[in-house]
C-alpha atoms as a PDB file:
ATOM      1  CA  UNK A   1      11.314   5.815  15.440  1.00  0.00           C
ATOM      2  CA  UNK A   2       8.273   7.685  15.757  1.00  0.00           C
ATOM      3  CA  UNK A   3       5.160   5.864  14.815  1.00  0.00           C
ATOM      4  CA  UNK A   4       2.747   8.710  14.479  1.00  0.00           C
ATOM      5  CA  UNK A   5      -0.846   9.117  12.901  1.00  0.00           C
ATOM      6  CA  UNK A   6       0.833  10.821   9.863  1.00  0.00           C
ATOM      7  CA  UNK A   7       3.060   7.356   9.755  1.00  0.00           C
ATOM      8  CA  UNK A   8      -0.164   4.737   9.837  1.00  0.00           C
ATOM      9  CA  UNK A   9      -2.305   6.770   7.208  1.00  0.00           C
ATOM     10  CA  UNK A  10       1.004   6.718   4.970  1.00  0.00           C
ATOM     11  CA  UNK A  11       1.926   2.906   5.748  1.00  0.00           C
ATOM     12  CA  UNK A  12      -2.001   2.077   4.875  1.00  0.00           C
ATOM     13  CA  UNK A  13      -2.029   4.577   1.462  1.00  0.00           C
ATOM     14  CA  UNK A  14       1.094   2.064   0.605  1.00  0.00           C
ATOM     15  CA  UNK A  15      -0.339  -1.106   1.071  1.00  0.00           C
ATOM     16  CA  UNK A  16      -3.542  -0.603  -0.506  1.00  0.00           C
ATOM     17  CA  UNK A  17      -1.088   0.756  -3.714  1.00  0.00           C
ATOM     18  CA  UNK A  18       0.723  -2.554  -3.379  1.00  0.00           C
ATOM     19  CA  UNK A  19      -2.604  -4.272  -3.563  1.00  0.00           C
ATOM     20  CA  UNK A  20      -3.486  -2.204  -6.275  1.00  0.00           C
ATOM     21  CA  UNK A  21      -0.293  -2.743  -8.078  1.00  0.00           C
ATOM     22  CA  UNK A  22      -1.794  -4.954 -11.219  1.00  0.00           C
ATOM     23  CA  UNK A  23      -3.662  -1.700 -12.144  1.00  0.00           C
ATOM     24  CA  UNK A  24      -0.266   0.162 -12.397  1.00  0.00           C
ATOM     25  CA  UNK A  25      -1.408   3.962 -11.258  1.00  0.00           C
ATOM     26  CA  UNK A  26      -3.978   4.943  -8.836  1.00  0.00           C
ATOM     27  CA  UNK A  27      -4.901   8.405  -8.601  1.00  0.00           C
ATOM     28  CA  UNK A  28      -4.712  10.226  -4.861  1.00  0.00           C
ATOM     29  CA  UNK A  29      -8.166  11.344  -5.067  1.00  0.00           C
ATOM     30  CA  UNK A  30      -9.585   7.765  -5.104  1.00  0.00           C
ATOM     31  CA  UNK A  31      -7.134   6.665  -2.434  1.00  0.00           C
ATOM     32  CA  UNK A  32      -7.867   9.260  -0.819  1.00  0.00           C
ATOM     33  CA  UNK A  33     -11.294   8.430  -0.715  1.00  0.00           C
ATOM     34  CA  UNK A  34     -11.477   4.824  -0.416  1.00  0.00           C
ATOM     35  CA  UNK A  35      -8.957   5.700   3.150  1.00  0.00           C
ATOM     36  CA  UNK A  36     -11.809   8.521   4.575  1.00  0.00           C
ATOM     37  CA  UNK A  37      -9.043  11.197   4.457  1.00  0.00           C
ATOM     38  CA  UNK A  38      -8.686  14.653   2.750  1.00  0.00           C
ATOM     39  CA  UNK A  39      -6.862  14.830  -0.694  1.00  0.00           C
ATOM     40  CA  UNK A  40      -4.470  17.780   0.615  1.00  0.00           C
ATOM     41  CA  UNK A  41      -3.474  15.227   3.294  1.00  0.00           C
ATOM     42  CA  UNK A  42      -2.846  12.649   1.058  1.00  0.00           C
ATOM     43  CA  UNK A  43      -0.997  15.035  -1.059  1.00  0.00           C
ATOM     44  CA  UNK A  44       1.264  15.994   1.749  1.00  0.00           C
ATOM     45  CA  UNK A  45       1.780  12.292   2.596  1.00  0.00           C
ATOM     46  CA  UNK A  46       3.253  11.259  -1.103  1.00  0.00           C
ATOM     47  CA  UNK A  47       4.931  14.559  -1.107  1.00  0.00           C
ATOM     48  CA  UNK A  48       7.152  12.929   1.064  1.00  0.00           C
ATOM     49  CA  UNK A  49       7.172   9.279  -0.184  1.00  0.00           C
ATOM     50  CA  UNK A  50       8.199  10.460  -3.226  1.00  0.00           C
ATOM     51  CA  UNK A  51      10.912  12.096  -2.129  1.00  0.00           C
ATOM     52  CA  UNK A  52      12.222   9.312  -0.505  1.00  0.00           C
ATOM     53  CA  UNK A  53      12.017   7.287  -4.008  1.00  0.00           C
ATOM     54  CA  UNK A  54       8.935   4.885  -2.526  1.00  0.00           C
ATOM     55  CA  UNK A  55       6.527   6.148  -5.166  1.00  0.00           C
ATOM     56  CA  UNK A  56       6.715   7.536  -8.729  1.00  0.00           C
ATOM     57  CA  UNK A  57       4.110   9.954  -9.849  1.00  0.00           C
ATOM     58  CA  UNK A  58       3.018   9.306 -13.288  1.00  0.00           C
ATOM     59  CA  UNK A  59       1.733  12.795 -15.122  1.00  0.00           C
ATOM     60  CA  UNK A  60      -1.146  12.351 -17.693  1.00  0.00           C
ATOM     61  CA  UNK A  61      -4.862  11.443 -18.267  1.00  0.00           C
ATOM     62  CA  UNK A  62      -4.407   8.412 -17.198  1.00  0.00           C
ATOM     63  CA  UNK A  63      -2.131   9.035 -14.462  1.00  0.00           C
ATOM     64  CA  UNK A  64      -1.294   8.735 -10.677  1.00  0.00           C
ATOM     65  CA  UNK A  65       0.943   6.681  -8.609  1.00  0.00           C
ATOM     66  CA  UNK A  66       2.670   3.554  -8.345  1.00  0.00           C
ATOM     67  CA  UNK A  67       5.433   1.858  -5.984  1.00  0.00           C
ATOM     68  CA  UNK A  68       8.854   3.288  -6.947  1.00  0.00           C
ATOM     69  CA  UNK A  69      10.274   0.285  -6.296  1.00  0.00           C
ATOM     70  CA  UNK A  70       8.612  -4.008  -6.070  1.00  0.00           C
ATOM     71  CA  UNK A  71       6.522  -4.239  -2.629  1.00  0.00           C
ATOM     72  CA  UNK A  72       9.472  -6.823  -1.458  1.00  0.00           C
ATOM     73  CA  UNK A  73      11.737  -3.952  -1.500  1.00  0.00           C
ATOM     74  CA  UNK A  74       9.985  -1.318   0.355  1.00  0.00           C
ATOM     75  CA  UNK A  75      10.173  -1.798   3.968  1.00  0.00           C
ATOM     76  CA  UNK A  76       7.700  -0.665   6.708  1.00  0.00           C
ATOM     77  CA  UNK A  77      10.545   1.002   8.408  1.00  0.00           C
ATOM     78  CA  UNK A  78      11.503   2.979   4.805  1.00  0.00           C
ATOM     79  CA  UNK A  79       7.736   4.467   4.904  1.00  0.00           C
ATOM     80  CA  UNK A  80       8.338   5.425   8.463  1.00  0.00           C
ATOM     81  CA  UNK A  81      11.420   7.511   7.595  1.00  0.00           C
ATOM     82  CA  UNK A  82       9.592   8.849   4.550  1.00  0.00           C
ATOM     83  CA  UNK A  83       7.028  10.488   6.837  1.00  0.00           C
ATOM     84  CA  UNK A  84       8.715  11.266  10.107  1.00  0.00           C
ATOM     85  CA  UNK A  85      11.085  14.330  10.495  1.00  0.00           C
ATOM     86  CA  UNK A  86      14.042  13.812  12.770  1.00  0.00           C
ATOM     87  CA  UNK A  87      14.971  17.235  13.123  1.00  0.00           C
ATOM     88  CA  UNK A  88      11.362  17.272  15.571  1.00  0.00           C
ATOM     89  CA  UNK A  89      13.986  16.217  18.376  1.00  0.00           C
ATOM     90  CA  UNK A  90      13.233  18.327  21.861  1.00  0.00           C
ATOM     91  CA  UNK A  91      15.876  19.917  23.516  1.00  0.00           C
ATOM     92  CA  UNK A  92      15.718  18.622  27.340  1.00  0.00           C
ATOM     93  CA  UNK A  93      17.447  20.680  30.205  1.00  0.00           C
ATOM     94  CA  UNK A  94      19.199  16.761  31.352  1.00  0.00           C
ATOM     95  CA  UNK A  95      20.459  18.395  34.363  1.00  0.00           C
ATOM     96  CA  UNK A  96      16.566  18.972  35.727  1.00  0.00           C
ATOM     97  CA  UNK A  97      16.292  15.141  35.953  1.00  0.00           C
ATOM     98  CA  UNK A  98      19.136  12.978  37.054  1.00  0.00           C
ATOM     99  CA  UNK A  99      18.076   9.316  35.849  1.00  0.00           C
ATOM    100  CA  UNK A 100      17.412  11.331  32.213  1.00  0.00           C
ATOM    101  CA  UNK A 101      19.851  10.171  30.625  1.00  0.00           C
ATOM    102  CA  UNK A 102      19.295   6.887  31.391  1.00  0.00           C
ATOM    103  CA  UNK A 103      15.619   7.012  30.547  1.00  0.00           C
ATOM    104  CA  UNK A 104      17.349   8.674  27.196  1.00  0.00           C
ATOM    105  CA  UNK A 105      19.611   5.678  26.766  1.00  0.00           C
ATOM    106  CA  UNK A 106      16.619   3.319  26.927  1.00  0.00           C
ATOM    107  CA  UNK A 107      14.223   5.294  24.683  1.00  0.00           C
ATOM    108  CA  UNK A 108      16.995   5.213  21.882  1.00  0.00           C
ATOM    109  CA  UNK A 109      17.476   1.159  22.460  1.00  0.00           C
ATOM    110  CA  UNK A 110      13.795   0.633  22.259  1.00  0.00           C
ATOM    111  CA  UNK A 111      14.232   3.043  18.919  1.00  0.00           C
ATOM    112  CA  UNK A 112      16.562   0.778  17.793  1.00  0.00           C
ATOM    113  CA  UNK A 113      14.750  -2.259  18.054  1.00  0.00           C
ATOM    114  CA  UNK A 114      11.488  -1.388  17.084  1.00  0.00           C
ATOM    115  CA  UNK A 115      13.272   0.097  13.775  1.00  0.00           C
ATOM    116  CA  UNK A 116      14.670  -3.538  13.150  1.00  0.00           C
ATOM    117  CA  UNK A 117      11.471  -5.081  13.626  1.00  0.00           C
ATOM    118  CA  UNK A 118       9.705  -2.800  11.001  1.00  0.00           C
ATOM    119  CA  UNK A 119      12.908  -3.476   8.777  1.00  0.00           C
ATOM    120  CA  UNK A 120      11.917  -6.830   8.467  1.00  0.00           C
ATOM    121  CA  UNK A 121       8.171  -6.142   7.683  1.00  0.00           C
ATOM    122  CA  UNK A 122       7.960  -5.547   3.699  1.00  0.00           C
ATOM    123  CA  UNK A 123       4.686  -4.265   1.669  1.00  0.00           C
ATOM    124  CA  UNK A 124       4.685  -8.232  -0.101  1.00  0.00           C
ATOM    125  CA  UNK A 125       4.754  -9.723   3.445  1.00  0.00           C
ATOM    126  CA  UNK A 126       1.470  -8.068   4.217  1.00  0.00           C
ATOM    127  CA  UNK A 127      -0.369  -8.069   1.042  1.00  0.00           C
ATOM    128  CA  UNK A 128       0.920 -11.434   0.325  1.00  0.00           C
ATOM    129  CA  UNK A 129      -2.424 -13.411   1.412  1.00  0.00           C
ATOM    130  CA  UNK A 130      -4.605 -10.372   0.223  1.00  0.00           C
ATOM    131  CA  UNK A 131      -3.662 -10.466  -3.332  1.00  0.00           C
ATOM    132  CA  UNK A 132      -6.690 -11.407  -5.975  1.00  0.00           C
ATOM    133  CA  UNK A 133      -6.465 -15.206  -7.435  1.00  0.00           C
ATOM    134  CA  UNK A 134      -6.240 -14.200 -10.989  1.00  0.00           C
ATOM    135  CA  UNK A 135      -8.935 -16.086 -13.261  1.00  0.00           C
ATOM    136  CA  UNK A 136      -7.576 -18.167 -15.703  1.00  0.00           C
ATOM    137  CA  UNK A 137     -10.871 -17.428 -17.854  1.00  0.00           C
ATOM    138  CA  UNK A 138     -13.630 -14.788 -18.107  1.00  0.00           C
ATOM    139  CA  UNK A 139     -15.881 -15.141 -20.490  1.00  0.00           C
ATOM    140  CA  UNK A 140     -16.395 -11.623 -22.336  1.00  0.00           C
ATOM    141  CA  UNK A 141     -19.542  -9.470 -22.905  1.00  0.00           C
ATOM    142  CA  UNK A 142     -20.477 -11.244 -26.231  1.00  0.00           C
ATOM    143  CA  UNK A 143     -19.964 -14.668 -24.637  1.00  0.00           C
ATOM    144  CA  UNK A 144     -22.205 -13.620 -21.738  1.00  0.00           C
ATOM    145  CA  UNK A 145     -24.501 -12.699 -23.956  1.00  0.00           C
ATOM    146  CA  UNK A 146     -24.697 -15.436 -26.380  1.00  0.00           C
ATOM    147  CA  UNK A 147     -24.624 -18.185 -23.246  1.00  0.00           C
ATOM    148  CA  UNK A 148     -28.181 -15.639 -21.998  1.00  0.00           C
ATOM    149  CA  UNK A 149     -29.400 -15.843 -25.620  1.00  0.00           C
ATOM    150  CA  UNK A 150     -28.916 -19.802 -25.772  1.00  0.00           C
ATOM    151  CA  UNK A 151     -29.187 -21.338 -22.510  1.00  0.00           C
ATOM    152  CA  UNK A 152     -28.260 -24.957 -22.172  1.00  0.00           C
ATOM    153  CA  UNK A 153     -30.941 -27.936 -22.392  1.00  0.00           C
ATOM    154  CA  UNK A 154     -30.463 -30.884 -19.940  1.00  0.00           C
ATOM    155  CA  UNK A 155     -30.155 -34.496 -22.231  1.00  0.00           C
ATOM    156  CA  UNK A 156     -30.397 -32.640 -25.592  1.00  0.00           C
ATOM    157  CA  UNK A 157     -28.034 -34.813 -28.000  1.00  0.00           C
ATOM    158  CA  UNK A 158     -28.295 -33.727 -31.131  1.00  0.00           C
ATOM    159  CA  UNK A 159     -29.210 -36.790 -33.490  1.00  0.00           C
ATOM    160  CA  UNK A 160     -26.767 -37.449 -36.290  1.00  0.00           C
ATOM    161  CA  UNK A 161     -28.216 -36.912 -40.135  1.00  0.00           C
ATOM    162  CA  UNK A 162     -29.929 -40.242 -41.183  1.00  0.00           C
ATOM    163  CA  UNK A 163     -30.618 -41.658 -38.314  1.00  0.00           C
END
């Protein structure tokens, strides 16, 4: 499993969607953006997420992208796929080297492993900490402005009618 440039700008576009997630769409040009990179190159990037079913593109005004699926479902290893061709592999002349296909063997364990170990690494796991503490109250632009408007007075007690 390759873990390329093209891999870690397409594993960081993902998370900050997944930490994005409670605006439902964000548009490629802002993410873009916010990760210093050009838009064509993030194009080409969710070109191939999508394909691979880890983003939906949503057409419109107010549109963008989204996970495809929930972040505890998408795993680091899936993005990897996504992004890295296989068919990249280079044909070696093994007979010029005779501990090759050893060193071959070895490369393709290591492979192996390191593609478990991203298995196990899903898009929740990592944002989980970084997720906003939603507010249970926000006081509106009219209540702002009323509370500006009326500040409060230390001790006042209004006195009751009559007394």
């Amino acid at each position: 499993m390759k873990l390329t440039t093209q891999s870690q700008r397409a594993v960081m576009a993902m998370l900050a969607l997944a930490l994005h997630n409670d605006r439902k769409v964000l548009r490629l040009s802002n993410l873009a953006k916010e990760q210093g990179i050009s838009l064509s190159y993030m194009e080409q990037l969710f070109y191939s997420l999508r394909h691979a079913g880890l983003v939906e593109g949503i057409r419109g005004p107010g549109g963008g992208y989204r996970l495809g699926r929930p972040a505890g479902r998408i795993s680091i290893a899936d993005i990897v796929r996504a992004i890295e061709t296989h068919g990249d592999s280079e044909d070696r002349d093994v007979s010029a080297c005779s501990n090759q296909a050893n060193i071959d063997a070895m490369l393709v364990g290591l492979d192996e492993r390191v593609a478990e170990f991203l298995e196990g690494i899903t898009l929740e796991n990592l944002t989980y900490k970084h997720k906003k503490q939603e507010t249970a109250y926000r006081p509106g632009t009219t209540a702002s402005l009323i509370a500006r408007m009326f500040p409060a007075r230390g001790g006042f007690m209004p006195q009751p009618a009559g007394a």
